[in-house]
Protein backbone atom coordinates (compact mmCIF):
# COMPACT_ATOMS: atom_id res chain seq x y z
CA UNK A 1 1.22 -6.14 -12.57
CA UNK A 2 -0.45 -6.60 -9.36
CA UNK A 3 0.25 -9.41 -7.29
CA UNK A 4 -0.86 -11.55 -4.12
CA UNK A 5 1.50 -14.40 -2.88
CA UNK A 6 0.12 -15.62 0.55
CA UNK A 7 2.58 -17.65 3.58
CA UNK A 8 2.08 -19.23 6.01
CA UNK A 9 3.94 -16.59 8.76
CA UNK A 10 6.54 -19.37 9.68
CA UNK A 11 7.60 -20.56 5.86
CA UNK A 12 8.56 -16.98 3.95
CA UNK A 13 10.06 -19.42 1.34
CA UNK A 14 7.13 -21.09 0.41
CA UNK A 15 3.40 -19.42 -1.10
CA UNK A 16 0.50 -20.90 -0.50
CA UNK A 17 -1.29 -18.95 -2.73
CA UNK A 18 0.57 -16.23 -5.67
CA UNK A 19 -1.87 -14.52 -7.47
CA UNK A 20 -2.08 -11.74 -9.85
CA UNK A 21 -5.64 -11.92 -10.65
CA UNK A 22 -6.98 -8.57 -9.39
CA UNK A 23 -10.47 -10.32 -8.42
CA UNK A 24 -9.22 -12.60 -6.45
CA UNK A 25 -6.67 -10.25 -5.10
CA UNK A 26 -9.91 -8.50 -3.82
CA UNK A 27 -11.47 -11.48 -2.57
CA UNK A 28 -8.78 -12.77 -0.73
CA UNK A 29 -8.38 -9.64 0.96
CA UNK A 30 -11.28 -9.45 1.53
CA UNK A 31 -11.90 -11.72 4.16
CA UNK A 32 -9.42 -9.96 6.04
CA UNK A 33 -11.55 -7.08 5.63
CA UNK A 34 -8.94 -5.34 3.66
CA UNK A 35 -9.66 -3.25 0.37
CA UNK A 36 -7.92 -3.98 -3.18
CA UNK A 37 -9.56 -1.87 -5.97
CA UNK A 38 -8.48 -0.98 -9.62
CA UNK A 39 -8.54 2.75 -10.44
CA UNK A 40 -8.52 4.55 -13.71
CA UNK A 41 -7.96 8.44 -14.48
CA UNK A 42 -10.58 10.67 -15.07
CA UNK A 43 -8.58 12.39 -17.08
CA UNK A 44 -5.13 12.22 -18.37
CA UNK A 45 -2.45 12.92 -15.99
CA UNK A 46 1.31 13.52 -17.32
CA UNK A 47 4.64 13.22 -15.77
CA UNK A 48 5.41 16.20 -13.45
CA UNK A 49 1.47 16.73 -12.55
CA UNK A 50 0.51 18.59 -9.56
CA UNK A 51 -0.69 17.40 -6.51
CA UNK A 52 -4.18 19.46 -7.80
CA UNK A 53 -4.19 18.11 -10.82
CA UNK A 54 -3.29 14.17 -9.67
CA UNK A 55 -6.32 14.67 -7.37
CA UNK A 56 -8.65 16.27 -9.94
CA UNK A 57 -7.71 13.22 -11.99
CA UNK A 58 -9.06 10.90 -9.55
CA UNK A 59 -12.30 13.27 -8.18
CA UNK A 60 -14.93 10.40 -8.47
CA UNK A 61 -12.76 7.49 -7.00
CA UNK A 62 -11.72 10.44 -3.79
CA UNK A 63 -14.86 11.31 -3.55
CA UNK A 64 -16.95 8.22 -3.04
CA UNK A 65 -13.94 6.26 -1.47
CA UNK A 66 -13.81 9.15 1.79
CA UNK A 67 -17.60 9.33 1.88
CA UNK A 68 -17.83 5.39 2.60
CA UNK A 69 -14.98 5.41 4.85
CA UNK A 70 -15.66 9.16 6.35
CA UNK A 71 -11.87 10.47 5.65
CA UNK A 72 -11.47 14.22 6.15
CA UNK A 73 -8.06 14.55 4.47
CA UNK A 74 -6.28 13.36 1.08
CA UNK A 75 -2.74 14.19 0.14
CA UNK A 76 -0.25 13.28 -2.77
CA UNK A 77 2.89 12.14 -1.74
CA UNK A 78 5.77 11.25 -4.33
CA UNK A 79 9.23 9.12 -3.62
CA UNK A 80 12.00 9.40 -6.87
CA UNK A 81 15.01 7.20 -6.73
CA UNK A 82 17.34 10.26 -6.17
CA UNK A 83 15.59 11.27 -2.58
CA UNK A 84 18.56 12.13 -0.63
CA UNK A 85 16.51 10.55 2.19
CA UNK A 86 15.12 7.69 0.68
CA UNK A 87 17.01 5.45 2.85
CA UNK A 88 15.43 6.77 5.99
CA UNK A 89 12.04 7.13 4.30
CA UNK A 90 12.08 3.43 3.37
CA UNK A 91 13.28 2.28 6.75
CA UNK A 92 10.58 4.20 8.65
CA UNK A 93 7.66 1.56 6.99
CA UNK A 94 9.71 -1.59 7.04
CA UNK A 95 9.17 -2.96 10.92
CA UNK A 96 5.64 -4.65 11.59
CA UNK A 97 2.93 -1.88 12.81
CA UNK A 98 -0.68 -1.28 12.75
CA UNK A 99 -2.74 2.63 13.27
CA UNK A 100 -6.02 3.08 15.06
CA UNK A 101 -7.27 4.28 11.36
CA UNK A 102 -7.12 2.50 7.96
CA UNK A 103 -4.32 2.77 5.83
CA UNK A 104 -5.47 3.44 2.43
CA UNK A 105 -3.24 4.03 -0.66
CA UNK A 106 -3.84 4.74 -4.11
CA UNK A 107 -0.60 4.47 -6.50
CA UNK A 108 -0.95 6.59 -9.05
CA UNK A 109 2.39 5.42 -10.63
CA UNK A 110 5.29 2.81 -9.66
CA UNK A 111 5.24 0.46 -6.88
CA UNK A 112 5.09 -0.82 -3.31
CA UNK A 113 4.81 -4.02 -1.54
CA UNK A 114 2.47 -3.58 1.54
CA UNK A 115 2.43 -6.45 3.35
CA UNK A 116 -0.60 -7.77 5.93
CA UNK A 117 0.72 -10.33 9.04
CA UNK A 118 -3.02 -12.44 9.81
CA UNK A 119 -3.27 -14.81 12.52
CA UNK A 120 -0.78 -17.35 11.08
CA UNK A 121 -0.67 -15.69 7.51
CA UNK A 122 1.18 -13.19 5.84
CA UNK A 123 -0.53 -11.69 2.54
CA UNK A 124 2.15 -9.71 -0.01
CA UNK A 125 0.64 -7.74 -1.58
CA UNK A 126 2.73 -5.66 -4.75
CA UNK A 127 0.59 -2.43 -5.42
CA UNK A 128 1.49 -1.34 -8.87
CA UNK A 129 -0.13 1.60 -11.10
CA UNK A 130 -4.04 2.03 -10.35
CA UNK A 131 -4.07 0.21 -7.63
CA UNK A 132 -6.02 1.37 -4.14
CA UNK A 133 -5.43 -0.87 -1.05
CA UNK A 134 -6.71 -0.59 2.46
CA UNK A 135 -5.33 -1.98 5.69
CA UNK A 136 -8.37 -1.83 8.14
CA UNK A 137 -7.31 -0.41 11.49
CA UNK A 138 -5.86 -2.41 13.78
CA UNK A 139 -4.21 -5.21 11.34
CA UNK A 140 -0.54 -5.37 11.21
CA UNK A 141 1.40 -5.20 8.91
CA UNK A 142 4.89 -3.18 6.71
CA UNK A 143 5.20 -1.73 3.60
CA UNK A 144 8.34 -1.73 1.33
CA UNK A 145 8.96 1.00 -0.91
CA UNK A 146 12.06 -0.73 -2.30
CA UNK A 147 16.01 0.50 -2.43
CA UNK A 148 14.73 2.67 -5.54
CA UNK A 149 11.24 3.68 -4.73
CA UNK A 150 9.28 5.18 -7.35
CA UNK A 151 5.81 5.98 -7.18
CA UNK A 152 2.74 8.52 -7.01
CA UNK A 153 0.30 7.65 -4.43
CA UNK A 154 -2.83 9.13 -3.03
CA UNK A 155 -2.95 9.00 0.65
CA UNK A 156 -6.23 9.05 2.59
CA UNK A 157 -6.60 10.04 6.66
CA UNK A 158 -9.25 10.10 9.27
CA UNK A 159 -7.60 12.31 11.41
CA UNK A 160 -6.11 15.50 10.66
CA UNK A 161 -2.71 14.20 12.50
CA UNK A 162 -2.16 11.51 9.86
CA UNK A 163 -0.47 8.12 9.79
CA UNK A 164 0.44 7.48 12.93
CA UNK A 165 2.69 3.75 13.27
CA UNK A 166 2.36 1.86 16.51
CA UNK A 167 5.10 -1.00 16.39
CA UNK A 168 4.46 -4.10 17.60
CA UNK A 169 8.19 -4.90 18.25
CA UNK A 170 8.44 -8.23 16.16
CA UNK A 171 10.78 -9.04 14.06
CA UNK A 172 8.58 -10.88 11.29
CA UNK A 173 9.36 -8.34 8.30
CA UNK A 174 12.76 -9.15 8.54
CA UNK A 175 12.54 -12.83 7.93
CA UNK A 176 10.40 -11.87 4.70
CA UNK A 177 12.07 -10.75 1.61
CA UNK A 178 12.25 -7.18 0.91
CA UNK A 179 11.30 -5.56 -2.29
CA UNK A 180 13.10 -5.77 -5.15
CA UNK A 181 10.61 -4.77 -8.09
CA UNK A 182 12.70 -5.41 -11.05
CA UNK A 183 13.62 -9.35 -9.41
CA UNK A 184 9.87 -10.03 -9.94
């Protein structure tokens, strides 16, 4: 399930607010200008689907989604536990960064903790199964796939180059707990 803990940036030990409500998931993000949507299948989509067919599932959603925001490309990426690299793929997300175009995500399956460092708040956000978030450009922020990852997500860009990190250099991730999906 889909949740929202919020921290002040200096207490990691201590929420302010943990949600799982998915409206006020949105709303709280909001403010921030950030996106949190819920997303259901067009169609049915089985274990083992094709890129093609994940994005046919989700046609209406992809559509309307990169006409508001004006995205020119959409991909499908998928993470399994056994990726021989999944080490280095996890580590590449996990230092504090931001991209001079939104970061939006749609998880088709499994699981990912993107968290957003505000002013003097950090929102956690857990993105489970038909969820979409967006990170506007400019706000910083990580994302933890966990030592495991698992998931099917929908990637959107603005730029034919892609997601492009620029690291900030601060060490704030690491004093926040990483994800462990089962320990929630």
């Amino acid at each position: 399930m889909s949740r929202l803990r919020i921290f002040a940036d200096n207490a990691p030990d201590t929420p302010l607010l943990d949600s799982r409500d998915g409206d006020e998931i949105a709303r709280e993000l909001g403010k921030l200008g950030a996106t949190f949507e819920r997303w259901e299948a067009a169609q049915p989509v089985a274990a083992g689907a094709s890129p093609e067919q994940v994005l046919a599932a989700y046609k209406p959603d992809i559509d309307r989604i990169s006409a508001e925001r004006g995205f020119s490309t959409v991909d499908v990426i998928s993470i399994a536990p056994d990726n021989p690299n999944r080490d280095e793929l996890r580590s590449k997300f996990l230092d504090e960064h931001l991209h001079k175009e939104d970061e939006v995500r749609f998880f088709v399956d499994g699981s990912g903790l993107f968290t957003l460092h505000v002013d003097d708040r950090v929102y956690e956000i857990e993105c489970v199964k038909g969820d979409l978030i967006g990170v506007p450009h400019g706000v910083t922020h990580w994302f933890d796939m966990g030592p495991e990852p698992r998931f099917v997500a929908i990637r959107f860009f603005q730029q034919p180059d892609g997601w492009i990190g620029h690291f900030t250099g601060s060490d704030i991730a690491q004093q926040f707990p990483r994800y462990e999906p089962n320990a929630r």
